[in-house]
Protein backbone atom coordinates (compact mmCIF):
# COMPACT_ATOMS: atom_id res chain seq x y z
CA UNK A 1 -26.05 -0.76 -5.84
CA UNK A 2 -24.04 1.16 -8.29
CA UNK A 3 -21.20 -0.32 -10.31
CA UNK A 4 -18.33 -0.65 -10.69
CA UNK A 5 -17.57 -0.42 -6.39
CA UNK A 6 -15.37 -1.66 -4.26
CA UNK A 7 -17.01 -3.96 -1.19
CA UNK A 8 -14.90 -3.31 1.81
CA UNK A 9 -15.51 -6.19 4.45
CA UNK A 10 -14.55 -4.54 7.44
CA UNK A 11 -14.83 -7.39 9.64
CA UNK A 12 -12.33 -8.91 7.73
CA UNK A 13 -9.88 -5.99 7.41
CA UNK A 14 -10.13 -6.12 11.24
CA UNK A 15 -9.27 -9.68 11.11
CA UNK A 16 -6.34 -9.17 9.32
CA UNK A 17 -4.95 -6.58 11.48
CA UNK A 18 -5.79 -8.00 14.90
CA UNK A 19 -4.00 -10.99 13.59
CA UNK A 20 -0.99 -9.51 12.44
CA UNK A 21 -0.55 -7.31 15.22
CA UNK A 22 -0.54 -10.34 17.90
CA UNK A 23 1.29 -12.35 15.61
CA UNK A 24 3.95 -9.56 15.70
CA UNK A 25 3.98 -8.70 19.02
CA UNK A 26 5.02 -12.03 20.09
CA UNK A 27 8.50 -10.83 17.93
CA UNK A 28 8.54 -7.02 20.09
CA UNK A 29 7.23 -5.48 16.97
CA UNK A 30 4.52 -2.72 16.45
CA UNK A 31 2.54 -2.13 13.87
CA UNK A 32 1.56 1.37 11.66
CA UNK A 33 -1.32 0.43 9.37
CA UNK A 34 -0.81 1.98 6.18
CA UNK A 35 -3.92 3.66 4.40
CA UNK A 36 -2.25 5.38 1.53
CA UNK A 37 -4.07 2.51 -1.12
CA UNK A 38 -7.76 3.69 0.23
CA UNK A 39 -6.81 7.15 0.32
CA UNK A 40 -6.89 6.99 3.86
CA UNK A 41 -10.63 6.36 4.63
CA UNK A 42 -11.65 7.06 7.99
CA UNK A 43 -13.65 3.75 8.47
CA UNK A 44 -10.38 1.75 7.75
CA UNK A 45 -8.50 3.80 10.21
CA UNK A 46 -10.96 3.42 13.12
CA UNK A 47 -11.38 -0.38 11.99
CA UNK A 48 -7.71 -0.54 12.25
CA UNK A 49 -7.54 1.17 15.15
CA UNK A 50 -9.64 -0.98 17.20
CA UNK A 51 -7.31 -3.97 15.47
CA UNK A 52 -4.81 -2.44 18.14
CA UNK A 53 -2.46 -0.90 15.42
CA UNK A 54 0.40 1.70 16.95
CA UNK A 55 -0.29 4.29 14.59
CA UNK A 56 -1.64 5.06 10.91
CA UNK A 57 0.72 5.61 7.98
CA UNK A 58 -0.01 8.10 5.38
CA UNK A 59 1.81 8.94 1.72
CA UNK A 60 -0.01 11.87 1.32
CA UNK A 61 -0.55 15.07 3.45
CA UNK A 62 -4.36 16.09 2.47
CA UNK A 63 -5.24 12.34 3.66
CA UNK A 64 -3.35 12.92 7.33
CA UNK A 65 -5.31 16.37 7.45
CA UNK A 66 -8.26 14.42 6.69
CA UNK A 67 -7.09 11.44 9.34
CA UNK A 68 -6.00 14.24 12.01
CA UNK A 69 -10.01 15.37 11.86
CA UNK A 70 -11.22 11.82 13.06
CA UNK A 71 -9.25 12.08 16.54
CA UNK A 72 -8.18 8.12 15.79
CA UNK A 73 -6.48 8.61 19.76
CA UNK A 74 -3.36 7.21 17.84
CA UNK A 75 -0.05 8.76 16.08
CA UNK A 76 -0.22 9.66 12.24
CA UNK A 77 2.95 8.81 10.56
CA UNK A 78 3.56 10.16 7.14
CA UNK A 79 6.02 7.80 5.33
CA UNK A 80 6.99 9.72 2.69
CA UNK A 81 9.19 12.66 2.81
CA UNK A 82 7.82 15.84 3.30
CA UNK A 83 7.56 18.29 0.21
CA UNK A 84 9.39 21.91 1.71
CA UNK A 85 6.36 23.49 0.47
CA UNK A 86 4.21 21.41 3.03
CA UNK A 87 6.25 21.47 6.39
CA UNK A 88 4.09 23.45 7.84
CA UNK A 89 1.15 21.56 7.26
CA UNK A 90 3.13 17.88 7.99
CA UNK A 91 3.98 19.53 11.88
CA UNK A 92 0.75 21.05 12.33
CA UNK A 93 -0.83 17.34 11.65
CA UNK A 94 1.53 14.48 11.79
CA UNK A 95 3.25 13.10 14.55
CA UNK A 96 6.09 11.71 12.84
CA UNK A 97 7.56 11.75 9.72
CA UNK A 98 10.28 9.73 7.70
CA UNK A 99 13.24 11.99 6.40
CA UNK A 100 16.22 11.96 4.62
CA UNK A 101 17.38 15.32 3.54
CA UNK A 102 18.79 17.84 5.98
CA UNK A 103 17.03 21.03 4.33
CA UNK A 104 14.27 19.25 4.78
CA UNK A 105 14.54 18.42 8.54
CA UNK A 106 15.24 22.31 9.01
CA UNK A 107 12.49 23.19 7.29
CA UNK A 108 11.02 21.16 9.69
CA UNK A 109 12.23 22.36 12.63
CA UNK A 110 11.44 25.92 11.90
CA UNK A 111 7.77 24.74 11.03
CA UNK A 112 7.81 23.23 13.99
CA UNK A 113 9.42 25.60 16.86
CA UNK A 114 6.37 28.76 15.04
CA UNK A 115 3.79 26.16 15.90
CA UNK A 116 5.48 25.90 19.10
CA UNK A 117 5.27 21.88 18.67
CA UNK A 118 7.79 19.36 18.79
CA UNK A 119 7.90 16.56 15.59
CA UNK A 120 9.02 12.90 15.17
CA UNK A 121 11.35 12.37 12.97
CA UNK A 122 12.40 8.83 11.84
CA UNK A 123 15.46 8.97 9.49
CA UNK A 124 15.03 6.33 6.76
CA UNK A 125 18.29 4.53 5.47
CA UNK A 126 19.34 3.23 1.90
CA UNK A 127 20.30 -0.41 2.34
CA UNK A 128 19.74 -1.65 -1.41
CA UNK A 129 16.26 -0.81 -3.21
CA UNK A 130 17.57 2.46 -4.58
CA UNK A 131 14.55 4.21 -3.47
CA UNK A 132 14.23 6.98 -0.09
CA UNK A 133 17.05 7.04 2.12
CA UNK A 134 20.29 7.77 3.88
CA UNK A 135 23.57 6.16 2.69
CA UNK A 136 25.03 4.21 6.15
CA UNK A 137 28.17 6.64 5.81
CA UNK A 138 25.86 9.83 6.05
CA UNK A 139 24.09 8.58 9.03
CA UNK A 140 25.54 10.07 11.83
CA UNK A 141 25.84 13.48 10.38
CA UNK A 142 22.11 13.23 9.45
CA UNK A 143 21.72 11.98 13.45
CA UNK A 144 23.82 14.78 14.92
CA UNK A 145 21.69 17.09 13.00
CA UNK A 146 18.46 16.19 13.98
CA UNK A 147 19.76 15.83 17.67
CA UNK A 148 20.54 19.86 17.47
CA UNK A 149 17.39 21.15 16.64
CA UNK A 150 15.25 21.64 19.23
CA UNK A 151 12.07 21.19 17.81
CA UNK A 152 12.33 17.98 16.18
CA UNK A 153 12.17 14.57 18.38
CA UNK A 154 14.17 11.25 16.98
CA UNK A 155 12.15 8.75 16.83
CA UNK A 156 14.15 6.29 15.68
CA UNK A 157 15.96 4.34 12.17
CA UNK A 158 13.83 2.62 9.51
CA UNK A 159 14.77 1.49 5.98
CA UNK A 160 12.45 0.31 2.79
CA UNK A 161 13.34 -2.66 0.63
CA UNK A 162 10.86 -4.08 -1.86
CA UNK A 163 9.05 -1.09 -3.03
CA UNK A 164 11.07 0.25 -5.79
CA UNK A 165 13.56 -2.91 -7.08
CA UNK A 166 11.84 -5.42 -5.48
CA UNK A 167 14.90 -5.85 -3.25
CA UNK A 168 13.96 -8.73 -0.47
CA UNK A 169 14.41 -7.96 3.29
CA UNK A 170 16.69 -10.67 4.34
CA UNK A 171 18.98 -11.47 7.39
CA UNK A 172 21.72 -9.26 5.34
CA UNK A 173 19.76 -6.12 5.07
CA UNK A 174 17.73 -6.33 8.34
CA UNK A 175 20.98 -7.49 10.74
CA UNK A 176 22.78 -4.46 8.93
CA UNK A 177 19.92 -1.93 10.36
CA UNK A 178 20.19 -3.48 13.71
CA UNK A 179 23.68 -2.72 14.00
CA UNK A 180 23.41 0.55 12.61
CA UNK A 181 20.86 1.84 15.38
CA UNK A 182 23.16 0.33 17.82
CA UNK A 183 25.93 1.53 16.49
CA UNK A 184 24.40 5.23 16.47
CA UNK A 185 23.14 4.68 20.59
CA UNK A 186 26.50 4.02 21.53
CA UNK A 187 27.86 7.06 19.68
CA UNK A 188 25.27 9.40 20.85
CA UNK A 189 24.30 7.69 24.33
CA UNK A 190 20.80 6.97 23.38
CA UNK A 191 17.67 4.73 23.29
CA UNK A 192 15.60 5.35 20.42
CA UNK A 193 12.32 4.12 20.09
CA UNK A 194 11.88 2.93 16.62
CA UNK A 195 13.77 0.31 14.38
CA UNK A 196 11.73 0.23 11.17
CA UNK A 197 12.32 -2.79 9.65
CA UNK A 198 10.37 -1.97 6.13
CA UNK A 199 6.70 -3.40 5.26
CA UNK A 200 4.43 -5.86 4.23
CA UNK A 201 7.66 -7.11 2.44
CA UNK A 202 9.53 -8.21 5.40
CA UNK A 203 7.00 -10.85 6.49
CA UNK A 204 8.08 -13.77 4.64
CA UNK A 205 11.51 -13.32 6.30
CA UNK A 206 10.31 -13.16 9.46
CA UNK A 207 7.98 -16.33 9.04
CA UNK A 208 10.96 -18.46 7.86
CA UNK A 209 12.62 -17.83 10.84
CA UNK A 210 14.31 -14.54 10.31
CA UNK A 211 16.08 -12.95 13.84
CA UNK A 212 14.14 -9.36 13.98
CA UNK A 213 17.29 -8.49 15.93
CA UNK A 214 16.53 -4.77 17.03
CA UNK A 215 13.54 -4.54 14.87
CA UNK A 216 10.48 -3.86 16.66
CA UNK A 217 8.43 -1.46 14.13
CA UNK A 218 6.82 -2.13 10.38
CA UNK A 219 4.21 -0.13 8.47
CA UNK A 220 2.22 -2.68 6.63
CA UNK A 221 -0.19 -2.11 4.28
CA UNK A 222 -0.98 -4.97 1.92
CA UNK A 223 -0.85 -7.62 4.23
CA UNK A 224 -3.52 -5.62 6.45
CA UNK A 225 -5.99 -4.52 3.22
CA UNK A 226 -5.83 -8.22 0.84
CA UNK A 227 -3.85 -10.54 2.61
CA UNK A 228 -0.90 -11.31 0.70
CA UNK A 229 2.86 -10.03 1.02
CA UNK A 230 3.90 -8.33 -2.17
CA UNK A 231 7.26 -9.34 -3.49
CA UNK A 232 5.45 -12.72 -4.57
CA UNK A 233 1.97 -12.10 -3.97
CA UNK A 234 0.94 -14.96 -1.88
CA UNK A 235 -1.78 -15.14 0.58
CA UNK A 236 -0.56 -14.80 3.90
CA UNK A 237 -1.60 -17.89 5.91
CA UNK A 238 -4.88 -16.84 8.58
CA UNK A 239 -5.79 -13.78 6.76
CA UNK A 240 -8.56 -13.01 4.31
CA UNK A 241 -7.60 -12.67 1.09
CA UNK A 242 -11.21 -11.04 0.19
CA UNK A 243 -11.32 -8.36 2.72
CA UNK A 244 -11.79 -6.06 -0.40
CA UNK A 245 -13.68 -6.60 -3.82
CA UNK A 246 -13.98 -5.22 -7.39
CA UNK A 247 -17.51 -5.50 -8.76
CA UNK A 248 -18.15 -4.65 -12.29
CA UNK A 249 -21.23 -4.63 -14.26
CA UNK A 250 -21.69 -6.97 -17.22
CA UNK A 251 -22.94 -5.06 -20.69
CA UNK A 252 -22.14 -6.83 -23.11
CA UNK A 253 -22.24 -11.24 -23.29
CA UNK A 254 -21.46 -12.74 -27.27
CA UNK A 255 -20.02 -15.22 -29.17
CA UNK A 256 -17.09 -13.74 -30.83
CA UNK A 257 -14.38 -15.16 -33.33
CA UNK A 258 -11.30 -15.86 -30.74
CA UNK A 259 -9.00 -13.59 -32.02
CA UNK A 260 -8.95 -10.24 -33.54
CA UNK A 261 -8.40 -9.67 -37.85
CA UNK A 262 -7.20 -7.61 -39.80
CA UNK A 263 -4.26 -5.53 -40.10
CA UNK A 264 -3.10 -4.45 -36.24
CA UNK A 265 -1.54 -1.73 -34.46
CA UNK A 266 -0.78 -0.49 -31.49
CA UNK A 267 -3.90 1.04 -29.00
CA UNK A 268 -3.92 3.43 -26.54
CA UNK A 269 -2.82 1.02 -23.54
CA UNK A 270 -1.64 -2.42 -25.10
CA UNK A 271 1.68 -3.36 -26.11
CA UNK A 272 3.00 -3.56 -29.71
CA UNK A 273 0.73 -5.48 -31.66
CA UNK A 274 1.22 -8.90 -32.74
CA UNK A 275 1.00 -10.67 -36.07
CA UNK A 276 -2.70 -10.16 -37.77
CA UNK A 277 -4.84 -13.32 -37.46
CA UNK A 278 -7.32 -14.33 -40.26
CA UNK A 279 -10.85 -14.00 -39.25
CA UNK A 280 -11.51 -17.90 -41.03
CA UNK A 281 -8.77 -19.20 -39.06
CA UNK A 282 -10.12 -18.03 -35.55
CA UNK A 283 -12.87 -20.62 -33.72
CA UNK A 284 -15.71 -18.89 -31.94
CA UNK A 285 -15.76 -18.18 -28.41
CA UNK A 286 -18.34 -16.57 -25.85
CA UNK A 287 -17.26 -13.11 -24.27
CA UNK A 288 -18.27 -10.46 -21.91
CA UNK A 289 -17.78 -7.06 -21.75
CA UNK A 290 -18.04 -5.64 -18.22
CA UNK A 291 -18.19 -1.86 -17.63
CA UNK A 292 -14.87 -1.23 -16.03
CA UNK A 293 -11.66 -0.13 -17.81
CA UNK A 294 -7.65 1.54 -17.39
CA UNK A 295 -9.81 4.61 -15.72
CA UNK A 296 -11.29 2.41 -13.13
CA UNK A 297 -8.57 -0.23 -12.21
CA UNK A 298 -5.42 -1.56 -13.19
CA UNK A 299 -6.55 -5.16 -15.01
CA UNK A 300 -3.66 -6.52 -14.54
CA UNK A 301 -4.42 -6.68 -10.85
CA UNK A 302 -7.66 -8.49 -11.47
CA UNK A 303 -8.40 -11.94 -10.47
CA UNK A 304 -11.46 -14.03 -10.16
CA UNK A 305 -11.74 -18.11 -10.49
CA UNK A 306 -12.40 -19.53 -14.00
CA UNK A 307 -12.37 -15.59 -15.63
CA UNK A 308 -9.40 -14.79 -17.91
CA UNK A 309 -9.02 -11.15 -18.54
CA UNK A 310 -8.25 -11.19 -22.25
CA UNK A 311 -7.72 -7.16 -22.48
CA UNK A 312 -8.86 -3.69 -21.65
CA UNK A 313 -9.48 -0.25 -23.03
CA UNK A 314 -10.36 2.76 -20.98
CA UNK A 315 -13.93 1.96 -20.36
CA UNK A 316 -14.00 -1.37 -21.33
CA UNK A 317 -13.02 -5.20 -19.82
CA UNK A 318 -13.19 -8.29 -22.01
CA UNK A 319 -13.05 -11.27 -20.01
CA UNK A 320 -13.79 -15.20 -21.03
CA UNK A 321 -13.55 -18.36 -19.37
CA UNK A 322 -16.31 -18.92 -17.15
CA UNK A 323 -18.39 -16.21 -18.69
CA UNK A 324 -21.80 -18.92 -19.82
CA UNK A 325 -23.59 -17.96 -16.64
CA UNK A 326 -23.25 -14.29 -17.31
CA UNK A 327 -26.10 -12.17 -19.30
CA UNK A 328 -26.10 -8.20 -19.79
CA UNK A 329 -26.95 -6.74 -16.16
CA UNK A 330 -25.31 -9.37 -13.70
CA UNK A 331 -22.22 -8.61 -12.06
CA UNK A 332 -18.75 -10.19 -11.81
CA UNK A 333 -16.92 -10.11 -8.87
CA UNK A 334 -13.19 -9.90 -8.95
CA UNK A 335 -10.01 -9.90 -6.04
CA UNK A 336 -7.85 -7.05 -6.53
CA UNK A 337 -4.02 -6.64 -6.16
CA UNK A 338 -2.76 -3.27 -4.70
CA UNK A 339 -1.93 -1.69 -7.77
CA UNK A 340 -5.59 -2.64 -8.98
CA UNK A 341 -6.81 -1.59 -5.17
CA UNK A 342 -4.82 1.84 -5.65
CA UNK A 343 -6.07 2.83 -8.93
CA UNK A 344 -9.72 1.59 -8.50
CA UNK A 345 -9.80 3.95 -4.68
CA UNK A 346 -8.25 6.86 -6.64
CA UNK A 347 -11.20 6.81 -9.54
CA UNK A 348 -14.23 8.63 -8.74
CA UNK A 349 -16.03 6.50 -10.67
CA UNK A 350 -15.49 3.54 -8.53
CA UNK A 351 -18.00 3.46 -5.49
CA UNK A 352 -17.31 2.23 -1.90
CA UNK A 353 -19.84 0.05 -0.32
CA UNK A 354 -19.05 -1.06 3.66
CA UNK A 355 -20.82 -4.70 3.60
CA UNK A 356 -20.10 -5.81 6.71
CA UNK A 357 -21.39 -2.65 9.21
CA UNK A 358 -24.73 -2.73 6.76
CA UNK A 359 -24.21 0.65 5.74
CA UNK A 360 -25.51 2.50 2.81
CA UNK A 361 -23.99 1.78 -0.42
């Protein structure tokens, strides 16, 4: 098998969902599974799919075009706003989509009534994490906008917290959406289907106890892929944390001084350099050097018992720790975060290998 790849245990990554999606159900939430980190790969999706999800999430048009080919027999929701130079593409293959500029909803609706198709629109609000979104005073204008054209279908309110300042979802926030959609029914004389709580961001709120209130809809994506909500990055309890692995190849196993000499710089991806070190000073230590580097993955986002990841160049990893069993030619296996998980799905020279479903690497 080539390296560096990713192993995707699907079993797992059906584990995770099938888990989450009971465990929110018994709240009156659904769930959209969101692909964007894997670029959404089909065998996710269907994995996902058969998990019970509602529908799959997308960031990215070309990857709901590619999704929309697979006939998943479930809505494709792109969750981030539609460029005006792709309406007509977002209406021709998504479902629904999350808005919050009017030019772009008409844009929209045009696409749309051409097609001769009608399209979900779910109106994201600004409650705090400065990132997509419709200040709570604009809301009803946005609302009784969307209402008058007739190509476009509300779907329903949804917000995003977490994502941009790290803002938390708490019973603040969340209570403050639920009135707003109920707020906006009894103004309009409505039912809409969808309050959109956030994402993988909102589950440690909920698990302490937090009232969903009206809530009854997240996209999750981390939680789903490796386990772990993201504002702290701790496993979530009765899901695999392993559902997805980086493997990297070892070429290089020494023993080095234990710090670098001579006079220092900065490089190409580290941060200002530190004070030089004499080479006499510095004890030896054993290293490896693994074929994987800033092209492949985001180190930062590596992880792996006993290894410390003691810096990276573009091609390279230098690792130590528990690096004695190692010789040129083994491998190293390491958990990912979702930066790491983003960046390593987005190189081509990262492979995919699907473990569990014994197919070719």
């Amino acid at each position: 098998m080539s390296a560096p790849r990713l192993e995707i245990h699907l079993e797992h990554l059906q584990h995770n969902a099938t888990t989450m999606v009971k465990r929110l159900a018994c709240q009156g939430i659904q769930v959209s599974g969101v692909s964007k980190a894997t670029l959404g790969m089909p065998e996710i999706a269907r994995t996902w799919v058969a998990a019970g999800v509602h529908s799959i999430a997308e960031s990215r048009i070309e990857s709901i075009e590619a999704l929309s080919r697979c006939e998943l027999g479930i809505p494709l929701l792109l969750i981030r706003s539609p460029m005006l130079s792709q309406v007509d593409r977002v209406v021709a293959h998504a479902a629904i989509s999350c808005n919050s500029e009017a030019m772009v909803l008409r844009a929209l609706a045009a696409a749309a009534q051409c097609q001769g198709v009608c399209h979900g629109v779910l109106l994201m609000v600004e409650l705090g994490d400065l990132r997509e979104g419709i200040l709570a005073a604009d809301l009803e204008e946005m609302v009784l906008l969307t209402l008058a054209l007739p190509s476009l279908r509300l779907v329903g309110i949804g917000t995003n917290l977490g994502c941009q300042n790290g803002i938390a979802p708490d019973q603040s926030n969340m209570a403050e959406l639920s009135r707003l959609i109920e707020t906006l029914e009894r103004r309009f004389g409505l039912r809409l289907e969808w309050c959109s709580g956030g994402n993988s961001a909102n589950l440690p709120w909920l698990a302490a106890g937090g009232d969903p209130g009206r809530i009854n809809h997240l996209r999750l994506g981390e939680a789903l892929l490796l386990g772990r909500e993201p504002l702290t990055g701790k496993a979530i309890p009765g899901l695999h944390t392993d559902a997805i692995t980086l493997v990297a190849e070892v070429i290089e196993c020494k023993l080095k001084p234990s710090r670098a000499w001579g006079t220092r710089h900065r490089t190409s991806f580290a941060k200002e350099p530190t004070s030089p070190q004499q080479q006499l000073e510095q004890p030896m230590a054993l290293r490896a050097l693994l074929a994987l580097g800033e092209q492949d993955a985001d180190p930062a986002g590596l992880s792996s018992p006993g290894i410390s990841i003691e810096g990276a160049s573009s091609d390279h990893l230098v690792v130590s720790g528990a690096v004695s069993a190692l010789s040129v030619g083994d491998e190293q296996r390491f958990q990912v975060s979702y930066s790491c998980l983003l960046r390593a799905m987005t190189s081509p020279f990262v492979s995919r290998c699907f473990i569990d479903h014994r197919l070719d690497c």
